[in-house]
Protein backbone atom coordinates (compact mmCIF):
# COMPACT_ATOMS: atom_id res chain seq x y z
CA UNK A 1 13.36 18.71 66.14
CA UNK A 2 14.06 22.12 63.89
CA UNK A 3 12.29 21.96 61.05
CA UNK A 4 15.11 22.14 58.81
CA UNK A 5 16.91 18.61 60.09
CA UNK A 6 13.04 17.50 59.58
CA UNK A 7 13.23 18.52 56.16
CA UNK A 8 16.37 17.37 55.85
CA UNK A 9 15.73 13.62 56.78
CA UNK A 10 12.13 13.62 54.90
CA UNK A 11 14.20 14.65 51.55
CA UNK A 12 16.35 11.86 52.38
CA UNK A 13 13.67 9.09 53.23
CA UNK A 14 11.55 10.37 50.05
CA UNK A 15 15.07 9.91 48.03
CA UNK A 16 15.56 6.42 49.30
CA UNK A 17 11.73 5.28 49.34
CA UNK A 18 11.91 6.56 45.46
CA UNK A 19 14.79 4.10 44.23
CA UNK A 20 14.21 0.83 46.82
CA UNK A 21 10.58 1.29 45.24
CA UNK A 22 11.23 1.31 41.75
CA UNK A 23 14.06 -1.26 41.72
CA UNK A 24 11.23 -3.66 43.51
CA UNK A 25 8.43 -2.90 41.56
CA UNK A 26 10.61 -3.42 38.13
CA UNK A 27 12.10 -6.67 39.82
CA UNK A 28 8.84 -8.19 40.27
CA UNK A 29 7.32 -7.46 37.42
CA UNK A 30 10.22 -8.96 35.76
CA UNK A 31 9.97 -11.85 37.62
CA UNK A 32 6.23 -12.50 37.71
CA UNK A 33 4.95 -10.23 33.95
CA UNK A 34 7.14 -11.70 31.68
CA UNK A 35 4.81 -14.05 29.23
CA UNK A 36 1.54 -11.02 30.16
CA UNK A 37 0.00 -9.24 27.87
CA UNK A 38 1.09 -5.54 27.40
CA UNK A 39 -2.21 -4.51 28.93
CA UNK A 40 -1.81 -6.16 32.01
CA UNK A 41 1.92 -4.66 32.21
CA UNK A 42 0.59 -1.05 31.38
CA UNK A 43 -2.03 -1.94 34.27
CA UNK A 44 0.67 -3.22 37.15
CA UNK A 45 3.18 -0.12 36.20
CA UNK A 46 0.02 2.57 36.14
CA UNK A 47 -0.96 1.15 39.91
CA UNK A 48 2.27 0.63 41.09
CA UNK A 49 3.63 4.44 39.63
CA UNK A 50 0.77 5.42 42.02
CA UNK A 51 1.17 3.31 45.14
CA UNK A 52 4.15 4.65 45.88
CA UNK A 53 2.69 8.09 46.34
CA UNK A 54 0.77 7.10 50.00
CA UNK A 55 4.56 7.10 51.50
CA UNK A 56 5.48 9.47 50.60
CA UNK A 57 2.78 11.61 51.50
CA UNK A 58 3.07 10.62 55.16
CA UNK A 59 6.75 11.60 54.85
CA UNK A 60 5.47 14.56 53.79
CA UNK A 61 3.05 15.28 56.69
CA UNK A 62 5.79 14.54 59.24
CA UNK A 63 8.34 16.63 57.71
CA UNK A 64 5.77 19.61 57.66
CA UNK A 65 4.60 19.21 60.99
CA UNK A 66 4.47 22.15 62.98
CA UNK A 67 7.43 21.99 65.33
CA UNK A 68 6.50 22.19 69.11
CA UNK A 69 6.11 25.37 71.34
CA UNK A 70 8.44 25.03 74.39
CA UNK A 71 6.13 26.22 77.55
């Protein structure tokens, strides 16, 4: 695959993984924070705003994977 389609479809995934992520993270802690403390909410959004990071970075690693050599 060239690397720019690669690059292409990682910025994609990354765009889409962003946005489905969010929406469920806010959704459940909607659903399932509501009567918490504001420590406990500062605690699920902190680990959650981080979580989403180990996706991405194997998106990341595929889309700069050296392409390979044709023999």
């Amino acid at each position: 695959m060239p690397p720019r389609l690669r690059k292409l479809i990682g910025t994609v995934l990354i765009i889409i993984l962003v946005v489905v992520y969010a929406l469920v993270a806010t959704t459940v802690a909607s659903l399932t924070l509501a009567t918490s403390p504001w420590w406990v909410h500062m605690l699920y959004f902190f680990f959650t705003g981080l979580l989403w990071i180990l996706p991405a970075m194997l998106i990341i690693k595929w889309m700069e994977k050296a392409p390979r050599r044709r023999d």
